[in-house]
N, C-alpha and C. Protein backbone atom coordinates (compact mmCIF):
# COMPACT_ATOMS: atom_id res chain seq x y z
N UNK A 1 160.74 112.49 143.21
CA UNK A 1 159.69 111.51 143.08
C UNK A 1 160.34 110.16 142.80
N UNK A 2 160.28 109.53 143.50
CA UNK A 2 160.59 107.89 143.74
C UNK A 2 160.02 107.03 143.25
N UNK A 3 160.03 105.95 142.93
CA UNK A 3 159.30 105.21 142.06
C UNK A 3 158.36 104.48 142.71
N UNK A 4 158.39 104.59 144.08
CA UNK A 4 156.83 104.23 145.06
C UNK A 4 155.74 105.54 145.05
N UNK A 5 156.47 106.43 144.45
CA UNK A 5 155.37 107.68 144.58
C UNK A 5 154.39 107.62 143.31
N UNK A 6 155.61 107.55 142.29
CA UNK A 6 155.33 107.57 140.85
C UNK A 6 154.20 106.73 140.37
N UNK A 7 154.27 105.46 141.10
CA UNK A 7 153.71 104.07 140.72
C UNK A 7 151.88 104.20 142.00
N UNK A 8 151.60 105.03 143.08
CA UNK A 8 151.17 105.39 143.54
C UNK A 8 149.95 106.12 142.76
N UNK A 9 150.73 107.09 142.24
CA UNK A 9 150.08 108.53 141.47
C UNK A 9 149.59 107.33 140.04
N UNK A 10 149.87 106.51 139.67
CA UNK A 10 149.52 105.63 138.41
C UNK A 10 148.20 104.87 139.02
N UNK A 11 147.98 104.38 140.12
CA UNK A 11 147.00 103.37 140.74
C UNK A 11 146.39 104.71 140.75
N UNK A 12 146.33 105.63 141.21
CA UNK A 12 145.33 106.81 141.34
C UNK A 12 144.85 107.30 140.60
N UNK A 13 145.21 107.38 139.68
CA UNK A 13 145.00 107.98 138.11
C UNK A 13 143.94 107.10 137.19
N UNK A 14 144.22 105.36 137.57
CA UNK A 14 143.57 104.61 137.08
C UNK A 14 142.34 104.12 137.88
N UNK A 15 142.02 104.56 138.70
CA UNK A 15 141.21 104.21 139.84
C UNK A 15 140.45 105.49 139.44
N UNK A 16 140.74 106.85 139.21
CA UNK A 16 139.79 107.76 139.05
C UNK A 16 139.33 107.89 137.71
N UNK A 17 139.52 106.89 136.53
CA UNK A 17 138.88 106.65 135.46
C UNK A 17 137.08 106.08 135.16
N UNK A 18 136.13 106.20 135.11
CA UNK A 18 134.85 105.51 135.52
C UNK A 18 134.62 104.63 134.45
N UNK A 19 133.58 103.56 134.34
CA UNK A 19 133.37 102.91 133.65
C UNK A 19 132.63 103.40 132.19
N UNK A 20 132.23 104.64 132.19
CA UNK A 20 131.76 105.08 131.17
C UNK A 20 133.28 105.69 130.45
N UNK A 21 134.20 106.63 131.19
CA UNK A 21 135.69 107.13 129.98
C UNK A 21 135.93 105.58 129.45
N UNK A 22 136.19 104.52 130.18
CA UNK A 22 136.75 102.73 130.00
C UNK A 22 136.24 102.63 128.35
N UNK A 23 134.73 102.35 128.81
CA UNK A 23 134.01 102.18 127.56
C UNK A 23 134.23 103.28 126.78
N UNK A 24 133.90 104.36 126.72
CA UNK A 24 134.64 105.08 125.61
C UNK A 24 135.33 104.92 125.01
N UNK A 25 136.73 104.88 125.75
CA UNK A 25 138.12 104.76 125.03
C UNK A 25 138.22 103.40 124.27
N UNK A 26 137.19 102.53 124.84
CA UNK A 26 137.18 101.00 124.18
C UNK A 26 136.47 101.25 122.83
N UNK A 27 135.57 102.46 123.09
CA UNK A 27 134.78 102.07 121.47
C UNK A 27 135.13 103.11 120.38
N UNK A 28 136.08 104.08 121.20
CA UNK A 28 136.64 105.02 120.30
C UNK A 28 137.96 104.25 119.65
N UNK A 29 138.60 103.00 120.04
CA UNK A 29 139.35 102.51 119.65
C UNK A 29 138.84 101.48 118.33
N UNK A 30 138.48 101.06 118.92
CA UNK A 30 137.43 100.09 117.91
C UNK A 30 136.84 100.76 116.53
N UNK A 31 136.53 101.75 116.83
CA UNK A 31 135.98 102.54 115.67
C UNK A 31 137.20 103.17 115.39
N UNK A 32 138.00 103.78 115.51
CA UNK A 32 139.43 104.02 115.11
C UNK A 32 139.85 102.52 113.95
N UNK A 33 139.90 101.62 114.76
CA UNK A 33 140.66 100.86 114.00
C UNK A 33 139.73 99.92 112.75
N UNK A 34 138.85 99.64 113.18
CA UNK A 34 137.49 99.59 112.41
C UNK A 34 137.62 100.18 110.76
N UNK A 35 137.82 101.26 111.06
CA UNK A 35 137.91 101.98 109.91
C UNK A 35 138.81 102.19 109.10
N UNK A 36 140.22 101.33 109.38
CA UNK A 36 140.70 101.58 108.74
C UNK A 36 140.71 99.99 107.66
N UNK A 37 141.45 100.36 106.92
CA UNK A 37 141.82 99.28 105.78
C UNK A 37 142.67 98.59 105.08
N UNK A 38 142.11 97.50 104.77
CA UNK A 38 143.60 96.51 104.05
C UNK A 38 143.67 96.73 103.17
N UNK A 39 145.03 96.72 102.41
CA UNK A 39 146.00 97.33 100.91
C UNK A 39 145.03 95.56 100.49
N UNK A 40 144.49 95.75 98.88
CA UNK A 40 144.45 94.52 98.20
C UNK A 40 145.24 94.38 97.29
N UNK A 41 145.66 93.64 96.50
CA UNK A 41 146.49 93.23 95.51
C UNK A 41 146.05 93.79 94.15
N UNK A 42 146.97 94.73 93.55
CA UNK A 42 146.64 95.33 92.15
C UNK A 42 145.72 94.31 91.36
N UNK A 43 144.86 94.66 91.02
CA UNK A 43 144.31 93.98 89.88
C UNK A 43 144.50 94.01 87.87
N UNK A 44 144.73 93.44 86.91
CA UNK A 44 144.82 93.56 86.15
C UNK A 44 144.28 94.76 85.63
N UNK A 45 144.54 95.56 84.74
CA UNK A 45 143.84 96.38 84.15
C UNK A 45 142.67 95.99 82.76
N UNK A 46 140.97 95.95 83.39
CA UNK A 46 140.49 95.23 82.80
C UNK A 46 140.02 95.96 81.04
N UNK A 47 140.44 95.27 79.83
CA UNK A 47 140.61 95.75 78.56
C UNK A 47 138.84 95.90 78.10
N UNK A 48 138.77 96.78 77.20
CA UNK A 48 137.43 97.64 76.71
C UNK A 48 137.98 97.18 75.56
N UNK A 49 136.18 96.92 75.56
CA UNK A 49 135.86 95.81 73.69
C UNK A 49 135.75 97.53 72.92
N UNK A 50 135.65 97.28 71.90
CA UNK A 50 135.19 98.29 70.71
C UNK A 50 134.17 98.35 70.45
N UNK A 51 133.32 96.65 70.24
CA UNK A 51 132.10 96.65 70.26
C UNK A 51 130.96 95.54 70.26
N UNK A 52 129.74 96.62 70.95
CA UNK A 52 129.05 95.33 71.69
C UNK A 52 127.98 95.49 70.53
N UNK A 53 127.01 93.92 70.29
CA UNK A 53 126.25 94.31 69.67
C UNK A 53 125.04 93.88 70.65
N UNK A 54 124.12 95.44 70.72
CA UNK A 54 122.88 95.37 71.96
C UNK A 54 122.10 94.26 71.40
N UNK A 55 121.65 93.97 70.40
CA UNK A 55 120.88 93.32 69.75
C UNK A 55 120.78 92.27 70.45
N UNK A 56 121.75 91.33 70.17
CA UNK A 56 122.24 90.10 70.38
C UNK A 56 122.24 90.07 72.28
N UNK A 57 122.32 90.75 72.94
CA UNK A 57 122.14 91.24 74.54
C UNK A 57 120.43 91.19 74.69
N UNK A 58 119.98 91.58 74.27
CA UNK A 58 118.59 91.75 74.56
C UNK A 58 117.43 90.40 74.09
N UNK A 59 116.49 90.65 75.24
CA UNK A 59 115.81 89.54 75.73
C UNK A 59 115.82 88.50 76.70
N UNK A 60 115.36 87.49 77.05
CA UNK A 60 115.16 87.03 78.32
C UNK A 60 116.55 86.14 78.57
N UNK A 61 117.13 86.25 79.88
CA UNK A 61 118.11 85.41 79.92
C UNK A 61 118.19 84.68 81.40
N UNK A 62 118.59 83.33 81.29
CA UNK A 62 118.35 82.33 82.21
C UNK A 62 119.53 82.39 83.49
N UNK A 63 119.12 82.06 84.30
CA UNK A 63 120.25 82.03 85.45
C UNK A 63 120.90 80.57 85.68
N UNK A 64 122.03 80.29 85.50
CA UNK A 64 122.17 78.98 85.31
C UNK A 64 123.72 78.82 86.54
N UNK A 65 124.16 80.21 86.76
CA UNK A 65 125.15 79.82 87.82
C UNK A 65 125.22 81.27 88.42
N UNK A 66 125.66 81.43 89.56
CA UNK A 66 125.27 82.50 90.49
C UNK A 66 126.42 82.95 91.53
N UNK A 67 127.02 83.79 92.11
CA UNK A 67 127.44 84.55 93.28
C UNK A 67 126.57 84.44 94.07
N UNK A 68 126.36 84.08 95.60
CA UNK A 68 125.44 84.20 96.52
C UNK A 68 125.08 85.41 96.45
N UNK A 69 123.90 86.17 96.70
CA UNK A 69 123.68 87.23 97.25
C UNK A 69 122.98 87.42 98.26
N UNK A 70 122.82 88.54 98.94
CA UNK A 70 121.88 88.66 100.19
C UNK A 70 120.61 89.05 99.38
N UNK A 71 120.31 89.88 98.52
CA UNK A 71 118.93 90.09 98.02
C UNK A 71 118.51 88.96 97.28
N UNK A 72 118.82 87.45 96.72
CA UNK A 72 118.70 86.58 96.30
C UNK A 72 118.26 85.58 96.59
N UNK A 73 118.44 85.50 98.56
CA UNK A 73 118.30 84.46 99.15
C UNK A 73 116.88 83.97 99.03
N UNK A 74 116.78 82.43 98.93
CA UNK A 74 115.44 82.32 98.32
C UNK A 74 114.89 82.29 96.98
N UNK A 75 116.02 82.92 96.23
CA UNK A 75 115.23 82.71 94.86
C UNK A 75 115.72 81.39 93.88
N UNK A 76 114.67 81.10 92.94
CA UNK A 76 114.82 79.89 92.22
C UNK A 76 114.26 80.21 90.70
N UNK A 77 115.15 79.61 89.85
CA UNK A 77 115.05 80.06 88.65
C UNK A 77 114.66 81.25 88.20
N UNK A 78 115.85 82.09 88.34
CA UNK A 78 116.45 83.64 88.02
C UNK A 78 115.86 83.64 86.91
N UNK A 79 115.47 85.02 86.09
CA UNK A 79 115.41 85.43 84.81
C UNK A 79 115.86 86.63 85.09
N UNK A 80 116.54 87.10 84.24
CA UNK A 80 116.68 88.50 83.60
C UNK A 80 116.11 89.32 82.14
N UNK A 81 115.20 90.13 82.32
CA UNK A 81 114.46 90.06 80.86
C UNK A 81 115.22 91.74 80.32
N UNK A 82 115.57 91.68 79.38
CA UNK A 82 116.18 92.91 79.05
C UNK A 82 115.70 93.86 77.59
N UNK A 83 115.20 95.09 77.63
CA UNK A 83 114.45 95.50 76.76
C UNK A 83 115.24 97.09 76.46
N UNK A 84 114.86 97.09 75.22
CA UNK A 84 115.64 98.59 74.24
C UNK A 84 114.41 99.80 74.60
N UNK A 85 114.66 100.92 75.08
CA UNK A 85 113.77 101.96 75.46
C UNK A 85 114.14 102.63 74.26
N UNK A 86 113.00 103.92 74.35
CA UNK A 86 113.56 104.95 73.65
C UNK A 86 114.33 105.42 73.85
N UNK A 87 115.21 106.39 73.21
CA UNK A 87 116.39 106.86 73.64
C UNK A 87 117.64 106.42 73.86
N UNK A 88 118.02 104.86 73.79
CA UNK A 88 119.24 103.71 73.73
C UNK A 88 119.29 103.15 75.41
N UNK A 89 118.50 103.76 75.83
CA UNK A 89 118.45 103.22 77.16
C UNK A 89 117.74 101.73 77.35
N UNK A 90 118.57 100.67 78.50
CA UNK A 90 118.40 99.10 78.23
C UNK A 90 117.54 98.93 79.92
N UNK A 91 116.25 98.55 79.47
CA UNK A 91 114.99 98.50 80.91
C UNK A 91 115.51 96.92 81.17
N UNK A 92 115.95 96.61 82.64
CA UNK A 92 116.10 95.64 83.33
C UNK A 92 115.16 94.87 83.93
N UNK A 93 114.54 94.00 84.24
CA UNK A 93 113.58 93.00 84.75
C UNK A 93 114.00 91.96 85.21
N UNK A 94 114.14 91.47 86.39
CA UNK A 94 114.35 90.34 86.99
C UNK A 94 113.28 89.69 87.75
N UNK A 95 113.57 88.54 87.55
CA UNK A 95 112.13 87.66 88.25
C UNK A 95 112.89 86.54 89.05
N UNK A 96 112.11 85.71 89.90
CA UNK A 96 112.59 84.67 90.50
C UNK A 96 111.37 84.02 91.30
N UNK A 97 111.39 82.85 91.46
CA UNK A 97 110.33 82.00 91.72
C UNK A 97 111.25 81.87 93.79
N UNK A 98 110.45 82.66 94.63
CA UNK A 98 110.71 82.45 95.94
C UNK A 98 110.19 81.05 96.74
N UNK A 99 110.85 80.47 97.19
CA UNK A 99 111.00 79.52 98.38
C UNK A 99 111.21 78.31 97.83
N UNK A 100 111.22 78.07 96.53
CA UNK A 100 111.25 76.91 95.83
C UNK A 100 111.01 76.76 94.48
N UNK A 101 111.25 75.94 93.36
CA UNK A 101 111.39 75.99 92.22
C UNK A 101 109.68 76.38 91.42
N UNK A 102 108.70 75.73 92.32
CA UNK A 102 107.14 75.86 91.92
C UNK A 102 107.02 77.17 92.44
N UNK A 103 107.34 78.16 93.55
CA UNK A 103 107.08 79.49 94.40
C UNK A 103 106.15 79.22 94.68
């Protein structure tokens, strides 16, 4: 086998591929690589208080600086209202005035 045969049998091979294996192999790649992931940079090891006092945690608290979020978009003057259940369990409440500071 000669390298006009060889190179022959390669155009043939690629010519009898259809546009649906093409796309396949395009999205099995994609999702192959898709999935994989980037190493991030060690982070500090973050230190544990001894102790919190709930007391002083609980009740209404103002939003005064923020992380964007996607469930957020739209909101204006955040509250967080925070309450002691029975049992030591802490009931969460958030409010926000949508589309503008009046809603």
């Amino acid at each position: 086998m000669n390298f006009y045969t060889s190179n022959k049998y390669m155009v043939a091979c690629i010519k009898c591929l259809s546009r649906a294996h093409v796309t396949f192999l395009i999205t099995l790649f994609l999702f192959v690589t898709g999935c994989s992931t980037i190493p991030r940079k060690s982070s500090p090891e973050l230190q544990v208080v001894s102790y919190v006092d709930i007391e002083r945690y609980l009740g209404k608290w103002y939003e005064i600086a923020l992380y964007p979020n996607w469930f957020e978009e739209g909101c204006y003057r955040s509250t967080a209202l925070y309450e002691m259940l029975p049992g030591g369990k802490i009931k969460v409440t958030n409010q926000c005035r949508m589309h503008g500071p009046d809603g």
